[in-house]
N, C-alpha and C. Protein backbone atom coordinates (compact mmCIF):
# COMPACT_ATOMS: atom_id res chain seq x y z
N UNK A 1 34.14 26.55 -52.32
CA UNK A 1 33.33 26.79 -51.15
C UNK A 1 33.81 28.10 -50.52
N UNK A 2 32.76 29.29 -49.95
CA UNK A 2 33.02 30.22 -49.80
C UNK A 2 33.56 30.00 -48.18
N UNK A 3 34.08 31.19 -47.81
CA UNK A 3 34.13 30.97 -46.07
C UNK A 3 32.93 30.79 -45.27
N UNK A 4 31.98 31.68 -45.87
CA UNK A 4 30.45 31.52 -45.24
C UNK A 4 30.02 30.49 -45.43
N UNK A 5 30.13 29.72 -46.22
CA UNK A 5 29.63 27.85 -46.52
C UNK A 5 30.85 27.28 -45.62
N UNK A 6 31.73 27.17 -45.38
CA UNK A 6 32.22 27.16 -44.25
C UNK A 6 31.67 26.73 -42.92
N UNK A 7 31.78 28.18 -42.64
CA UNK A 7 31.23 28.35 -41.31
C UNK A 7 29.80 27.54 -41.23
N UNK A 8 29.14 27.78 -41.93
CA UNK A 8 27.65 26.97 -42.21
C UNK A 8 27.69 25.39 -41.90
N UNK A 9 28.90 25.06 -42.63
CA UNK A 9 29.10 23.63 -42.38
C UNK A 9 29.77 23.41 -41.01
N UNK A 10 30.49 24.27 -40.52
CA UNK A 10 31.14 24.15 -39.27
C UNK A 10 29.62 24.33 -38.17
N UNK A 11 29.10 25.22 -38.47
CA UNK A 11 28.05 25.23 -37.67
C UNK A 11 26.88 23.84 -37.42
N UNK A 12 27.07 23.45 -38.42
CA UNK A 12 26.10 22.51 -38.36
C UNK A 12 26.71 21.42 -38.12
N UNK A 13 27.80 21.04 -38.01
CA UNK A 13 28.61 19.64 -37.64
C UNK A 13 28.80 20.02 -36.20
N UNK A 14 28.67 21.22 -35.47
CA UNK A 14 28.60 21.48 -34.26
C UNK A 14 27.44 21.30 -34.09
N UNK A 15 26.36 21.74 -34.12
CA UNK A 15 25.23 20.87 -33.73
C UNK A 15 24.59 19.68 -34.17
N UNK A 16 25.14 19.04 -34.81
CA UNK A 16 24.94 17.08 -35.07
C UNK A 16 25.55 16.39 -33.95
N UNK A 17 26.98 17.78 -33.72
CA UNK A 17 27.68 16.47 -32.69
C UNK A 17 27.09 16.99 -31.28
N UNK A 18 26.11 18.53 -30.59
CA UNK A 18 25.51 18.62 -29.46
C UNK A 18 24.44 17.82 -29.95
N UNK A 19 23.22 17.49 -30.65
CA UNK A 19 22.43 16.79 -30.71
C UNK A 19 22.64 15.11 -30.36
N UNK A 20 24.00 14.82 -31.21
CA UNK A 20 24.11 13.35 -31.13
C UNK A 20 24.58 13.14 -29.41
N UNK A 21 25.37 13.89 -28.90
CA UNK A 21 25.72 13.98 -27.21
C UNK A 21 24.24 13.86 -26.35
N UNK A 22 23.22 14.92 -26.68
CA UNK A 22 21.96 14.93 -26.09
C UNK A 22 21.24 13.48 -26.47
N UNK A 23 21.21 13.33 -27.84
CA UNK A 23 21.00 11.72 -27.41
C UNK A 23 21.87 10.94 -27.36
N UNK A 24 22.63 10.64 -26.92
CA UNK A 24 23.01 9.67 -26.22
C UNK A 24 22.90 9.46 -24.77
N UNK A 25 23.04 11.12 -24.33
CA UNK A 25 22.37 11.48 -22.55
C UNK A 25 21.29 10.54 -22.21
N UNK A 26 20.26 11.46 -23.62
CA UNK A 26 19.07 10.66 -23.04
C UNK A 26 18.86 9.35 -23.41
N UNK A 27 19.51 8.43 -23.92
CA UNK A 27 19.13 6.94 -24.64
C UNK A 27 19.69 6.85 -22.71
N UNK A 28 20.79 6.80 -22.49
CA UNK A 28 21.35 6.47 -21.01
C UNK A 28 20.28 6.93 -20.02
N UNK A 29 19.42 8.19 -19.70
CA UNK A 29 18.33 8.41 -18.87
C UNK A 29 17.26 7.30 -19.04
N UNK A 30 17.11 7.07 -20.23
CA UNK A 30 15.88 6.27 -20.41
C UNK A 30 16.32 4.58 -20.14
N UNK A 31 17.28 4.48 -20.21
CA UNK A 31 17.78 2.80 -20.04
C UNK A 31 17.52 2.60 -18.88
N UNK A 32 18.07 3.94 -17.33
CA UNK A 32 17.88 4.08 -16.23
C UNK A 32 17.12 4.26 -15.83
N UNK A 33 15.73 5.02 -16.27
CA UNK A 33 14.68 4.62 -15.71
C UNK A 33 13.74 3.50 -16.11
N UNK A 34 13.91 3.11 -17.21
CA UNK A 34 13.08 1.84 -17.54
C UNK A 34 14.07 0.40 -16.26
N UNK A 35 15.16 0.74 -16.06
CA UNK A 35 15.58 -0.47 -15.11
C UNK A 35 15.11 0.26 -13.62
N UNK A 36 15.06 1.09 -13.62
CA UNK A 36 14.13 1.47 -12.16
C UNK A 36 12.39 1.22 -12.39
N UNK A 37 12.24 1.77 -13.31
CA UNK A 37 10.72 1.08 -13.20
C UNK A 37 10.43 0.07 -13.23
N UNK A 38 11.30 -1.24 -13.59
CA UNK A 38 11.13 -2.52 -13.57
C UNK A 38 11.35 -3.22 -12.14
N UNK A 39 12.47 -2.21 -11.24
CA UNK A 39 12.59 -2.27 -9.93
C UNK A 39 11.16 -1.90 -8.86
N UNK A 40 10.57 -0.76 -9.47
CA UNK A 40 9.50 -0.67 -9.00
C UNK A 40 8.37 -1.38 -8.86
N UNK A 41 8.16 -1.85 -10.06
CA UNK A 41 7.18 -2.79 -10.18
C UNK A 41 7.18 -4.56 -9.80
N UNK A 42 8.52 -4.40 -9.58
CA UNK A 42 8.75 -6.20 -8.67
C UNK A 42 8.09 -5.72 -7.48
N UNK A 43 8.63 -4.40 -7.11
CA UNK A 43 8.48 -3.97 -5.46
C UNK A 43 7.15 -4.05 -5.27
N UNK A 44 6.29 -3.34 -6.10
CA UNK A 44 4.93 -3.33 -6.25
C UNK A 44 4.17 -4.55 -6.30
N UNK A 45 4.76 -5.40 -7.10
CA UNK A 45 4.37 -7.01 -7.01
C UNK A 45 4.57 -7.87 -5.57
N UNK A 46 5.74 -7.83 -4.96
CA UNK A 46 6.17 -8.04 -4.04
C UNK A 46 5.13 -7.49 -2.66
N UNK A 47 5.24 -5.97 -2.78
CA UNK A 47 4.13 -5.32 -1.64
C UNK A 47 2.85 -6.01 -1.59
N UNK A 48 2.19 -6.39 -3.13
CA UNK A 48 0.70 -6.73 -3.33
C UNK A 48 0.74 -7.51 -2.46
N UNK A 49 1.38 -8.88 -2.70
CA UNK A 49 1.59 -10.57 -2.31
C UNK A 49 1.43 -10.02 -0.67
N UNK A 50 2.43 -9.34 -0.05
CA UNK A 50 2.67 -9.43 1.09
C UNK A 50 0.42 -8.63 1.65
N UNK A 51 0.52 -7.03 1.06
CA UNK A 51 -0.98 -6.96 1.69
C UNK A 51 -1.55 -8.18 2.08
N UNK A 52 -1.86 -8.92 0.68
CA UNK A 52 -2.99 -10.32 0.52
C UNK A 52 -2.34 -11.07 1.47
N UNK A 53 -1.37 -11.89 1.76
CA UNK A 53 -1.00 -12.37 3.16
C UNK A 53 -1.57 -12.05 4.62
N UNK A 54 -1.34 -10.25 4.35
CA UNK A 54 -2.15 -9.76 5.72
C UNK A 54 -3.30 -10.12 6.04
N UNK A 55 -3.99 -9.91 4.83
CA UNK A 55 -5.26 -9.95 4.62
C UNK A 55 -5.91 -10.84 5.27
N UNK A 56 -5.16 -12.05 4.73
CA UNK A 56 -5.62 -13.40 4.70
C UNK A 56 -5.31 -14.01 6.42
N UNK A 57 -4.17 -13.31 6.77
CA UNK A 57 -3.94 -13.53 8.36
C UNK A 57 -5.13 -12.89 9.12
N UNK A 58 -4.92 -11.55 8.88
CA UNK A 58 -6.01 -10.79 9.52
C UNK A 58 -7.21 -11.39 9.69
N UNK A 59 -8.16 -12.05 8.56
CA UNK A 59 -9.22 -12.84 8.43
C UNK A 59 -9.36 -14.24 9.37
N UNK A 60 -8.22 -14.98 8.87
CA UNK A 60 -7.68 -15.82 9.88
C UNK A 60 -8.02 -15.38 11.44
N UNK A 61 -7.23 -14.50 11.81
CA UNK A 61 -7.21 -14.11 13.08
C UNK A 61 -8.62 -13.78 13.43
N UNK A 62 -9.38 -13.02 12.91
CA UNK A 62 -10.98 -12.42 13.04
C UNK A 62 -11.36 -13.70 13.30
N UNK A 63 -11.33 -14.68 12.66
CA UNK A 63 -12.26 -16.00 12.37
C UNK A 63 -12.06 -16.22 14.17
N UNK A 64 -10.75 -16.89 14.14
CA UNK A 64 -10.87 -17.61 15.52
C UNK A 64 -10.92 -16.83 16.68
N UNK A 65 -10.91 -15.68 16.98
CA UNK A 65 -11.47 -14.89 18.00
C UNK A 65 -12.64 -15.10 18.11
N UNK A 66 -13.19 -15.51 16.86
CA UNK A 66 -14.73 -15.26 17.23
C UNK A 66 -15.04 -16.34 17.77
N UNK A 67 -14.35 -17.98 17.16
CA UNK A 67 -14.79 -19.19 17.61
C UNK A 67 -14.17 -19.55 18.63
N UNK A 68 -13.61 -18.42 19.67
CA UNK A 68 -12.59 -18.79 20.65
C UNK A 68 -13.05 -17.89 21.58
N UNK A 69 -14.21 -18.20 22.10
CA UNK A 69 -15.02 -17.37 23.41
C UNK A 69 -14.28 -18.21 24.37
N UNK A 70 -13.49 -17.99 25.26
CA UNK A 70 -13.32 -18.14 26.86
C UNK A 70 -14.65 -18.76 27.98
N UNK A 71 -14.58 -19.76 28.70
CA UNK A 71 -15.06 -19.87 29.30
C UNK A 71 -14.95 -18.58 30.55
N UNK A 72 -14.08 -17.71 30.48
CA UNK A 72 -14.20 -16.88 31.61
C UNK A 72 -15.08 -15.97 31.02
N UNK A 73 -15.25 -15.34 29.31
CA UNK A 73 -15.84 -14.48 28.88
C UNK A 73 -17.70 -14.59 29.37
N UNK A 74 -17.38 -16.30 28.76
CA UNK A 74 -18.93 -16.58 28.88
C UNK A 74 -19.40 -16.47 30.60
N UNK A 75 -18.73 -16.52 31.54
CA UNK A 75 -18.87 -16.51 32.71
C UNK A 75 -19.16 -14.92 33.01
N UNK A 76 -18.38 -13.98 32.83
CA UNK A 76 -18.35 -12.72 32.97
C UNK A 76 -19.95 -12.16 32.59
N UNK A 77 -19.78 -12.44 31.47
CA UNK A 77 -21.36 -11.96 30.25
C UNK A 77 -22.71 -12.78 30.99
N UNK A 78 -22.70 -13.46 31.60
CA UNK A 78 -23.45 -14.29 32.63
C UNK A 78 -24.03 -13.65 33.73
N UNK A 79 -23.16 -13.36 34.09
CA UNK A 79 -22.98 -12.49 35.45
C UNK A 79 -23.22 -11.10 35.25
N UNK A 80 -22.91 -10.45 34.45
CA UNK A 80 -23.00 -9.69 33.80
C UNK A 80 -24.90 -9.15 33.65
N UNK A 81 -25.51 -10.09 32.97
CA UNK A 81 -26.67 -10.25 32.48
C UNK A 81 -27.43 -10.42 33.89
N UNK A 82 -27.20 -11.48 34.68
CA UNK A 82 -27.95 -11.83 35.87
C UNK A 82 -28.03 -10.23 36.86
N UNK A 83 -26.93 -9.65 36.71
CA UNK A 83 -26.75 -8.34 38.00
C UNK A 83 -28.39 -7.32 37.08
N UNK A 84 -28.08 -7.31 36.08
CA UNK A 84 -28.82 -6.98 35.14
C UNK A 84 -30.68 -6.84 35.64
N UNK A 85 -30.58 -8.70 35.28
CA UNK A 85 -31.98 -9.17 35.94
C UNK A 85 -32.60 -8.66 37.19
N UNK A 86 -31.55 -9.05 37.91
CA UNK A 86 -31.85 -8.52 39.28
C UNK A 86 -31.95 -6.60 39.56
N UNK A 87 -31.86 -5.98 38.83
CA UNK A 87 -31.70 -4.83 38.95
C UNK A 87 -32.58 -4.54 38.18
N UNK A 88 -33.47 -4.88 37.36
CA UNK A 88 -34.52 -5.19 36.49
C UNK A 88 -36.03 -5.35 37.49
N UNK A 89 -35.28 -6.69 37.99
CA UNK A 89 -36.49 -7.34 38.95
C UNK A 89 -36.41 -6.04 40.01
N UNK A 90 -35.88 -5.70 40.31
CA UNK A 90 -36.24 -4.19 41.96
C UNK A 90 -36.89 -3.31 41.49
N UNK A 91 -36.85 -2.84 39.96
CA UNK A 91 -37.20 -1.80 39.88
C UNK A 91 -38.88 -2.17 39.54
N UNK A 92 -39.02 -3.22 39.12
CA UNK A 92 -40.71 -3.68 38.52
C UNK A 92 -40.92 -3.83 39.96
N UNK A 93 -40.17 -4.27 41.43
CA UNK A 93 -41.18 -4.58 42.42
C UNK A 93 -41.12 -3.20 42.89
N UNK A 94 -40.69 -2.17 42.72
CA UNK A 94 -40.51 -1.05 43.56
C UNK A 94 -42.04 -0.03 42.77
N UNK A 95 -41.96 -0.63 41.27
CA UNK A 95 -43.19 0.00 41.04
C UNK A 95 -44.33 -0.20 41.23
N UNK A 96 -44.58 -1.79 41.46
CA UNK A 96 -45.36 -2.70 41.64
C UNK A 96 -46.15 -1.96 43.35
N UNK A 97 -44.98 -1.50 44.23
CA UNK A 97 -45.76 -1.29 45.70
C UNK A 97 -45.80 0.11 45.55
C-alpha cells in the first residue's frame, strides 16, 4: 500500500467516523422531537376535551338565561311597553284634533 492509499484510507475512516457522529446527533434529535411531539399532541388532546366542556357549559349557560326571565325583567318590559302605549295613544289624539 502506497502512502497515498494511505492517506485515502485515513481520509475516509475520518469521514465514516464524522458521518457515524452526525448520525448519531441526529438519531438523538429525532428521539427528542418525536417525545415532544407526543407531548404536544396529549396537550392538543387535552386542550380539545377542555374547548368541548366550554362549549357545552357555554350552551348550558345560554339555555337557562333564556328560561330564567325574572319576574322583575318581565315587569320592567311591561312597563316599558305600556309608557310606549301611552305615548302612542297622545300622539294619534294630538292628530286626531
Amino acid at each position: 500500500m502506497t502512502s497515498e492509499d494511505a492517506k485515502t484510507l485515513q481520509q475516509l475512516e475520518f469521514n465514516i467516523r464524522q458521518m457515524i457522529r452526525i448520525i448519531d446527533r441526529l438519531r438523538t434529535e429525532n428521539k427528542n422531537l418525536k417525545s415532544a411531539l407526543e407531548e404536544c399532541e396529549v396537550e392538543i388532546e387535552l386542550l380539545k376535551e377542555e374547548v368541548e366542556m366550554q362549549k357545552q357549559d357555554y350552551n348550558t349557560l345560554q339555555m337557562a338565561r333564556v328560561i330564567d326571565v325574572s319576574d322583575s325583567d318581565k315587569a320592567m318590559t311591561r312597563s316599558r311597553l305600556n309608557a310606549l302605549i301611552r305615548e302612542v295613544d297622545k300622539c294619534i289624539n294630538i292628530i286626531k284634533n
